[in-house]
C-alpha atoms as a PDB file:
ATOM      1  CA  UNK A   1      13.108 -22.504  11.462  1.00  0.00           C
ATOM      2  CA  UNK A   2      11.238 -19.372  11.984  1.00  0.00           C
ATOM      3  CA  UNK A   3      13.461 -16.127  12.536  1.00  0.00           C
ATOM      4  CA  UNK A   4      13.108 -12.634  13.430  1.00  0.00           C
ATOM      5  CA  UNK A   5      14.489  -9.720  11.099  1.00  0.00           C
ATOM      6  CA  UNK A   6      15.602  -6.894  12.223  1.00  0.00           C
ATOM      7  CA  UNK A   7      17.278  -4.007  10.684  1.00  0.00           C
ATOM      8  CA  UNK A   8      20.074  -1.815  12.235  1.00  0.00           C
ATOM      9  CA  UNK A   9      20.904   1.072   9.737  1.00  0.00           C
ATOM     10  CA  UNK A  10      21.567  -0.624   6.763  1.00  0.00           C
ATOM     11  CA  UNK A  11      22.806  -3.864   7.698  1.00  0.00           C
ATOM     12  CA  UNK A  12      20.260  -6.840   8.002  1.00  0.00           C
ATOM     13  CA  UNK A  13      20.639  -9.301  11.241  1.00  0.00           C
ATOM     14  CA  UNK A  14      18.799 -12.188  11.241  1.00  0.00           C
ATOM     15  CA  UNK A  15      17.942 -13.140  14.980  1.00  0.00           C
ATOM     16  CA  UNK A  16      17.108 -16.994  15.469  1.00  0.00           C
ATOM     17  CA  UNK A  17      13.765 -17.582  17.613  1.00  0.00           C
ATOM     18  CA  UNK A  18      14.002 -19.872  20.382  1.00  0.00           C
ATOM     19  CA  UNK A  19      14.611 -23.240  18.826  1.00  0.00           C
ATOM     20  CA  UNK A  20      14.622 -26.296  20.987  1.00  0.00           C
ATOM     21  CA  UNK A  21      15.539 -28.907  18.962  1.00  0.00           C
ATOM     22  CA  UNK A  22      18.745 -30.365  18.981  1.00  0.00           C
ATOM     23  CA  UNK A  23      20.495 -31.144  15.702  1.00  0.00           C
ATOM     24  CA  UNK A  24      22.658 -33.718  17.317  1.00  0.00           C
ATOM     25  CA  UNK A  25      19.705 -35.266  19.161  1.00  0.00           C
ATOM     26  CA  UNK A  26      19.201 -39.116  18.603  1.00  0.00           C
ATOM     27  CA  UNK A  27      16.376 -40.880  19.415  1.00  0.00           C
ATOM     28  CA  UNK A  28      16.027 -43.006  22.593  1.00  0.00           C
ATOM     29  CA  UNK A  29      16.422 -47.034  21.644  1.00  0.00           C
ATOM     30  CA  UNK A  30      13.044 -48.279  22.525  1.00  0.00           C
ATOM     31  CA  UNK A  31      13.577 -50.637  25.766  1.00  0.00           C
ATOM     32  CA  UNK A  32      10.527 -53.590  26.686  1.00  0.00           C
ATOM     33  CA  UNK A  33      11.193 -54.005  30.351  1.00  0.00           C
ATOM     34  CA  UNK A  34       8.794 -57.171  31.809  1.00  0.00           C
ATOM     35  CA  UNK A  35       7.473 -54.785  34.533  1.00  0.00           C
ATOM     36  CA  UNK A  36       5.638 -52.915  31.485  1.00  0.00           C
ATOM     37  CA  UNK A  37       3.870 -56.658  30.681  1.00  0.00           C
ATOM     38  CA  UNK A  38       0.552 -56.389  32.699  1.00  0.00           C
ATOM     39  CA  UNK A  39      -0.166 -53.047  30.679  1.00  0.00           C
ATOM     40  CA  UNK A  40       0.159 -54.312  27.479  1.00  0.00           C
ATOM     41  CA  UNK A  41      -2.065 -57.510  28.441  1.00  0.00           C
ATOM     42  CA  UNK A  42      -4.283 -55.013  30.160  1.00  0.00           C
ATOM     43  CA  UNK A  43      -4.552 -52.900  26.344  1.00  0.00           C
ATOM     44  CA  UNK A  44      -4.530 -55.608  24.311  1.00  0.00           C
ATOM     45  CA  UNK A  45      -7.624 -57.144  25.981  1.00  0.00           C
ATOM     46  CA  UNK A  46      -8.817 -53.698  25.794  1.00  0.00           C
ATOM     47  CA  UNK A  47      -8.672 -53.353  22.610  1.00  0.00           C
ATOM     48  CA  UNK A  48     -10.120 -56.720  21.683  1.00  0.00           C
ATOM     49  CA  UNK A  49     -13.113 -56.105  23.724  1.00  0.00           C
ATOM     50  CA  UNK A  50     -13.755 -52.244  22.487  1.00  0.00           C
ATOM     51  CA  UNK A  51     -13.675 -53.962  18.988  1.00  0.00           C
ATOM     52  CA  UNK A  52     -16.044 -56.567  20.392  1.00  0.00           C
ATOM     53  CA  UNK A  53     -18.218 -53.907  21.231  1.00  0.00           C
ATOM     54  CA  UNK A  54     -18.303 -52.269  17.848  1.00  0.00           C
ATOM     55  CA  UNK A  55     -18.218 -55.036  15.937  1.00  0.00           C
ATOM     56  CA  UNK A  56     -21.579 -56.214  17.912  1.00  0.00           C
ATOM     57  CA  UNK A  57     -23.488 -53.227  17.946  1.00  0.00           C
ATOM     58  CA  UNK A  58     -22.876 -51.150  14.217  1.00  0.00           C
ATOM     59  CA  UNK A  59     -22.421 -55.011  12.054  1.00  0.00           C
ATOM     60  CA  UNK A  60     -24.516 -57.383  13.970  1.00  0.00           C
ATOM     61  CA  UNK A  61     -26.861 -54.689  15.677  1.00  0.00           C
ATOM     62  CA  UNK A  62     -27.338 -56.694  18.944  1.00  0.00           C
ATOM     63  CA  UNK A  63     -24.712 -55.603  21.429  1.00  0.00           C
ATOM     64  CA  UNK A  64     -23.293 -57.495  24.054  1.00  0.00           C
ATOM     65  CA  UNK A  65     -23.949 -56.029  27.134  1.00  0.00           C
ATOM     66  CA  UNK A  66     -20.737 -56.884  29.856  1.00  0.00           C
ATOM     67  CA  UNK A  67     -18.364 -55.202  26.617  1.00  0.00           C
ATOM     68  CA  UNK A  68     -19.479 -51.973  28.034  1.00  0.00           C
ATOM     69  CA  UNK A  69     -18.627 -52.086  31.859  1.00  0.00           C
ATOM     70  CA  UNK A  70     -15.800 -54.170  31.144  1.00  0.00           C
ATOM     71  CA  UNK A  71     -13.891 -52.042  28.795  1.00  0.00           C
ATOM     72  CA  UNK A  72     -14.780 -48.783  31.227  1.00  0.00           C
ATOM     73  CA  UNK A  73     -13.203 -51.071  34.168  1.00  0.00           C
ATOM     74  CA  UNK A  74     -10.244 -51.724  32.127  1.00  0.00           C
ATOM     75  CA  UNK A  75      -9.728 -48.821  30.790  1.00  0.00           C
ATOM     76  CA  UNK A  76      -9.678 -47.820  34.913  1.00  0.00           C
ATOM     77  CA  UNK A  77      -7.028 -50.627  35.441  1.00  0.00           C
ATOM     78  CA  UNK A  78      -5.081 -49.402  31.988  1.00  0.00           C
ATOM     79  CA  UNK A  79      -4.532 -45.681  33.273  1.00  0.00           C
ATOM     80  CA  UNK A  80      -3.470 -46.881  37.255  1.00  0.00           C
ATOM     81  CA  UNK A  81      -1.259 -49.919  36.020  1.00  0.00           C
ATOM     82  CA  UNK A  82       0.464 -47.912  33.651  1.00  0.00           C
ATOM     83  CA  UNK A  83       0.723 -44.873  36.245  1.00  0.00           C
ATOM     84  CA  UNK A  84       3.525 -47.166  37.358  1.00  0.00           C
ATOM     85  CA  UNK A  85       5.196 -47.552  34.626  1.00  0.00           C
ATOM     86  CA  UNK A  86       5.569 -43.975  34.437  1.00  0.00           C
ATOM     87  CA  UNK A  87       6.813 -43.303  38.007  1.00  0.00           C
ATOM     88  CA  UNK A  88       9.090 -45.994  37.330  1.00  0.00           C
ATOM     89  CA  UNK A  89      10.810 -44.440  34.970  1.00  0.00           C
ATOM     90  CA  UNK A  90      10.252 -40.701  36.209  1.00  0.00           C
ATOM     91  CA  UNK A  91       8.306 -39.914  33.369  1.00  0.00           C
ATOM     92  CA  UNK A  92       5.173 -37.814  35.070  1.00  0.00           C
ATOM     93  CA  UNK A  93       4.967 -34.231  34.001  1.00  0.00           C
ATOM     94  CA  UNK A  94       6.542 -31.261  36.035  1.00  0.00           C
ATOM     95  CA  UNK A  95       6.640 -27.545  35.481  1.00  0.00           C
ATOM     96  CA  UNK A  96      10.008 -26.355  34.170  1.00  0.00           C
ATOM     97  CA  UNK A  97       9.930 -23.273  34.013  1.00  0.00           C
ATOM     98  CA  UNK A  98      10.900 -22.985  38.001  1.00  0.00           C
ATOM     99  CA  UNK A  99      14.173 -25.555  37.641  1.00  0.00           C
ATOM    100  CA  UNK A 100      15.378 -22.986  34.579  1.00  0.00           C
ATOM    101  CA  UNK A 101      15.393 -20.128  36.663  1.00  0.00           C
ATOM    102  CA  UNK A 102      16.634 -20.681  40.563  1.00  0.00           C
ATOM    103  CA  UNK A 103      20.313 -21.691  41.578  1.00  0.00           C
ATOM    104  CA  UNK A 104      21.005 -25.679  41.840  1.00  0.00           C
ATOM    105  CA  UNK A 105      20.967 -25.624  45.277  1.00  0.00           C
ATOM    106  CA  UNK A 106      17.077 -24.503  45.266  1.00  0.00           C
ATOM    107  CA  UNK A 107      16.285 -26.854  42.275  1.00  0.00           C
ATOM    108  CA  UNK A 108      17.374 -30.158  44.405  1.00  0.00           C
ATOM    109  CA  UNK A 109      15.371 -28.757  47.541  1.00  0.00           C
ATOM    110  CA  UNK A 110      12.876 -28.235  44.828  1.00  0.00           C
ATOM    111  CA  UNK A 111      13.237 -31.208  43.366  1.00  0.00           C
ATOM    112  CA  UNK A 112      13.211 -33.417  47.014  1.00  0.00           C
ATOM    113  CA  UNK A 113      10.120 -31.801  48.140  1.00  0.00           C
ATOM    114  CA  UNK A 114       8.263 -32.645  45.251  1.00  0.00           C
ATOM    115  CA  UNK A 115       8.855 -36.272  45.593  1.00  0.00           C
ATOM    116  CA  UNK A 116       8.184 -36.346  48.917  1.00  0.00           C
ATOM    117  CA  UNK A 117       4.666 -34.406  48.246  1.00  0.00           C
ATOM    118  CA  UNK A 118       4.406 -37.749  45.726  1.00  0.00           C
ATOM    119  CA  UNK A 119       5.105 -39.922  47.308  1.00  0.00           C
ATOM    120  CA  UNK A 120       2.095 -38.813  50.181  1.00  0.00           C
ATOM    121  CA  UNK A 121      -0.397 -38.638  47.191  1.00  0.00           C
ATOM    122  CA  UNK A 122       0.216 -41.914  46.378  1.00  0.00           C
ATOM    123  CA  UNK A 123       0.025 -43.316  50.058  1.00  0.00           C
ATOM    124  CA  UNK A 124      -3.045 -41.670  50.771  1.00  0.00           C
ATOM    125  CA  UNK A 125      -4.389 -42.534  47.686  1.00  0.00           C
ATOM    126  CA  UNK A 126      -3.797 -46.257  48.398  1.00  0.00           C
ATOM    127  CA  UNK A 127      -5.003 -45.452  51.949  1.00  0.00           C
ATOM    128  CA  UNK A 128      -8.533 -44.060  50.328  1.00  0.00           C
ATOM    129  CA  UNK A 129      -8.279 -46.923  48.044  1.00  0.00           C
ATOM    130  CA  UNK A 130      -8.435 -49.528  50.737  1.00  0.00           C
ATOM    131  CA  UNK A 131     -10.917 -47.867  52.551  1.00  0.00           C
ATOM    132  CA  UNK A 132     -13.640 -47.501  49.838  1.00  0.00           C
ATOM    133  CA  UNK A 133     -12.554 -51.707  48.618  1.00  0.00           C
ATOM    134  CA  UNK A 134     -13.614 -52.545  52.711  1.00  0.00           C
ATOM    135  CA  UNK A 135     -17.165 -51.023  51.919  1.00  0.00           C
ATOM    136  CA  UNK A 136     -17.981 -51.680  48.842  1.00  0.00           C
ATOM    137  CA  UNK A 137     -19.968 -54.965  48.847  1.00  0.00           C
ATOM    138  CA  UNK A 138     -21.516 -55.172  45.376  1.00  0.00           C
ATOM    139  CA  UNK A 139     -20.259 -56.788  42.425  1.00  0.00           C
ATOM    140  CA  UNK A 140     -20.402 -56.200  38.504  1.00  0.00           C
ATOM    141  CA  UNK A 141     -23.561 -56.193  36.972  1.00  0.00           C
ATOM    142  CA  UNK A 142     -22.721 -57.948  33.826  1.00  0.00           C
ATOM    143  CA  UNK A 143     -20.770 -60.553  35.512  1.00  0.00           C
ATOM    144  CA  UNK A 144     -20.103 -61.642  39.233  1.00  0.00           C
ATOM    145  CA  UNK A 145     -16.778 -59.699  40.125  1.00  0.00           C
ATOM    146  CA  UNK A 146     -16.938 -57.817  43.536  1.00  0.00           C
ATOM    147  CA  UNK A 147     -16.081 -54.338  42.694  1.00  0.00           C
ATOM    148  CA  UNK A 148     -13.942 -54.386  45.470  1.00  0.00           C
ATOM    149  CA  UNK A 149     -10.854 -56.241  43.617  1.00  0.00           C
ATOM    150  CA  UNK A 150     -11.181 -53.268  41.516  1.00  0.00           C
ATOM    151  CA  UNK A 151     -10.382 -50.910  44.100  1.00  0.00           C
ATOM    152  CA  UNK A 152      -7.736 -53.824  45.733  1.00  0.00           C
ATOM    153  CA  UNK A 153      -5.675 -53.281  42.085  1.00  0.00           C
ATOM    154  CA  UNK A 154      -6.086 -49.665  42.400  1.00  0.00           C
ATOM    155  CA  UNK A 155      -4.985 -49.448  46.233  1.00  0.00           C
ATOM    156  CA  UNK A 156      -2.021 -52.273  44.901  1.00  0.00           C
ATOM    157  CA  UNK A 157      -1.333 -49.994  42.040  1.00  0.00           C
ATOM    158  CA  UNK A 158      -0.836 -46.796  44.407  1.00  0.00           C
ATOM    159  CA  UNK A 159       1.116 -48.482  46.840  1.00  0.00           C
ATOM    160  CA  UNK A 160       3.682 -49.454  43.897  1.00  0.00           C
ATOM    161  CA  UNK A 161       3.885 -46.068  42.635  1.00  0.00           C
ATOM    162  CA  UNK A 162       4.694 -44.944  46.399  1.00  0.00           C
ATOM    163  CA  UNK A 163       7.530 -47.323  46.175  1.00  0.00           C
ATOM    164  CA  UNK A 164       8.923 -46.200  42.914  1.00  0.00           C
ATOM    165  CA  UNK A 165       8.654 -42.587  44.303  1.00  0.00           C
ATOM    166  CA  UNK A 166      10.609 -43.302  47.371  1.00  0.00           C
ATOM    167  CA  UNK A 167      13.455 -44.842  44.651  1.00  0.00           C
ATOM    168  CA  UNK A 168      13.546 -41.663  43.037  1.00  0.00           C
ATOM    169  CA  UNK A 169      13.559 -39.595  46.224  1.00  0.00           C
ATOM    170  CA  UNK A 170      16.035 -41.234  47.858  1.00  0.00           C
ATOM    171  CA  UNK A 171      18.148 -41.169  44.372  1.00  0.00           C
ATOM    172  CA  UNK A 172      17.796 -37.497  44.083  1.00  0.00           C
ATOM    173  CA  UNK A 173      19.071 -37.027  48.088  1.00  0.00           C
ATOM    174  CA  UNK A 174      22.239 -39.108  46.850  1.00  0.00           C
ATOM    175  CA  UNK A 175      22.799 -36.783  44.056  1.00  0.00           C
ATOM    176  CA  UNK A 176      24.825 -33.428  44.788  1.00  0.00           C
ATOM    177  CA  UNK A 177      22.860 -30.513  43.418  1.00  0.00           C
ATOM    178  CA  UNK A 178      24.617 -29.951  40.076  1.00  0.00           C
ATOM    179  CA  UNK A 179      23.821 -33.214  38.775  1.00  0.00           C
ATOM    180  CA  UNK A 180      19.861 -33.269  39.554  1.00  0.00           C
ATOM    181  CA  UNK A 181      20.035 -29.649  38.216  1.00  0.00           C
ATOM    182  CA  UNK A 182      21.758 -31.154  35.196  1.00  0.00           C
ATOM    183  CA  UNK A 183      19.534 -34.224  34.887  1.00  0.00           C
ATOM    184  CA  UNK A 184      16.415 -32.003  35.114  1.00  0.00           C
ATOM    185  CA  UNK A 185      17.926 -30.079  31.963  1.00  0.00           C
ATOM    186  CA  UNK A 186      18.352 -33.362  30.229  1.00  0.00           C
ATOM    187  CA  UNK A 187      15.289 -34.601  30.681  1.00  0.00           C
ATOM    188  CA  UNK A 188      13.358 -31.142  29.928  1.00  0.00           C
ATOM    189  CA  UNK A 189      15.947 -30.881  26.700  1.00  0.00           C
ATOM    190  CA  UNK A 190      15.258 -34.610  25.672  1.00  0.00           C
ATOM    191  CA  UNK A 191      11.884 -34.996  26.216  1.00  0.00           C
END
């Protein structure tokens, strides 16, 4: 732990920096929940195929072409499916530093409007999603996919983070101020 010295007359104080780690803090017991399934198919295939791909090309030198596109389409599918995860369990980043410093009562108004600005992004991202999986009339070029399921799973993927959102804003209206000021602390401390 780093500290700070300084003197007053002839005494020597020792003045702790900000440490924040807790001492008493246990790690979280590491829960599989069946919902988080299609993300580890989605990197395990991944994976397989990206080592596909490098196995081809740098031992056999003749690379496969589809291991390319493929692994750039799931690696698309690996970041939206597991964007659910994530709002699932409340887990996407937020700035802090604002929840610290304003009275509980502005932290849960804080807190609501946040979700609700979300839970729009997510809506209109499906929205955009579905719009540009109506046009798009192509398919893969390595194998004979339409692109459009692509954007169908993303739209799919968008609309399920909208509904986790609304869980977690109509959780945080339930709450009285103290405790989502107190469970932002947790999670901030925690985390």
């Amino acid at each position: 732990m780093m500290t700070n010295q300084k003197q007053t007359g002839h005494v020597e104080e020792r003045v702790s920096a900000l440490d924040l780690v807790d001492e008493n803090q246990t790690e979280e017991v590491f829960a599989f929940n069946m919902a988080d399934m299609p993300v580890m198919i989605i990197f395990w295939v991944l994976v397989v195929i990206v080592f596909l791909q490098f196995f081809t090309r740098y031992v056999l030198n003749d690379s496969l072409g589809w291991t390319e596109e493929i692994a750039r389409y799931l690696l698309i599918l690996l970041g939206f499916v597991g964007s659910i995860t994530v709002v699932r369990k409340g887990g996407h980043i937020f700035l802090e530093f604002f929840y610290r410093f304003i009275p509980s009562q502005w932290t849960k108004a804080l807190v609501i409007f946040a979700q609700v600005a979300s839970t729009s992004f997510y809506i209109y991202c499906a929205y955009l999603a579905s719009q540009m999986a109506l046009r798009m009339n192509q398919s893969l070029v390595s194998i004979p996919i339409p692109k459009s399921l692509m954007y169908w799973t993303v739209c799919l993927c968008c609309m399920l983070m909208a509904i986790h959102s609304l869980v977690w804003l109509f959780k945080r209206i339930k709450q009285p101020h103290v405790e989502v000021a107190n469970s932002l602390n947790d999670q901030v401390i925690t985390d």
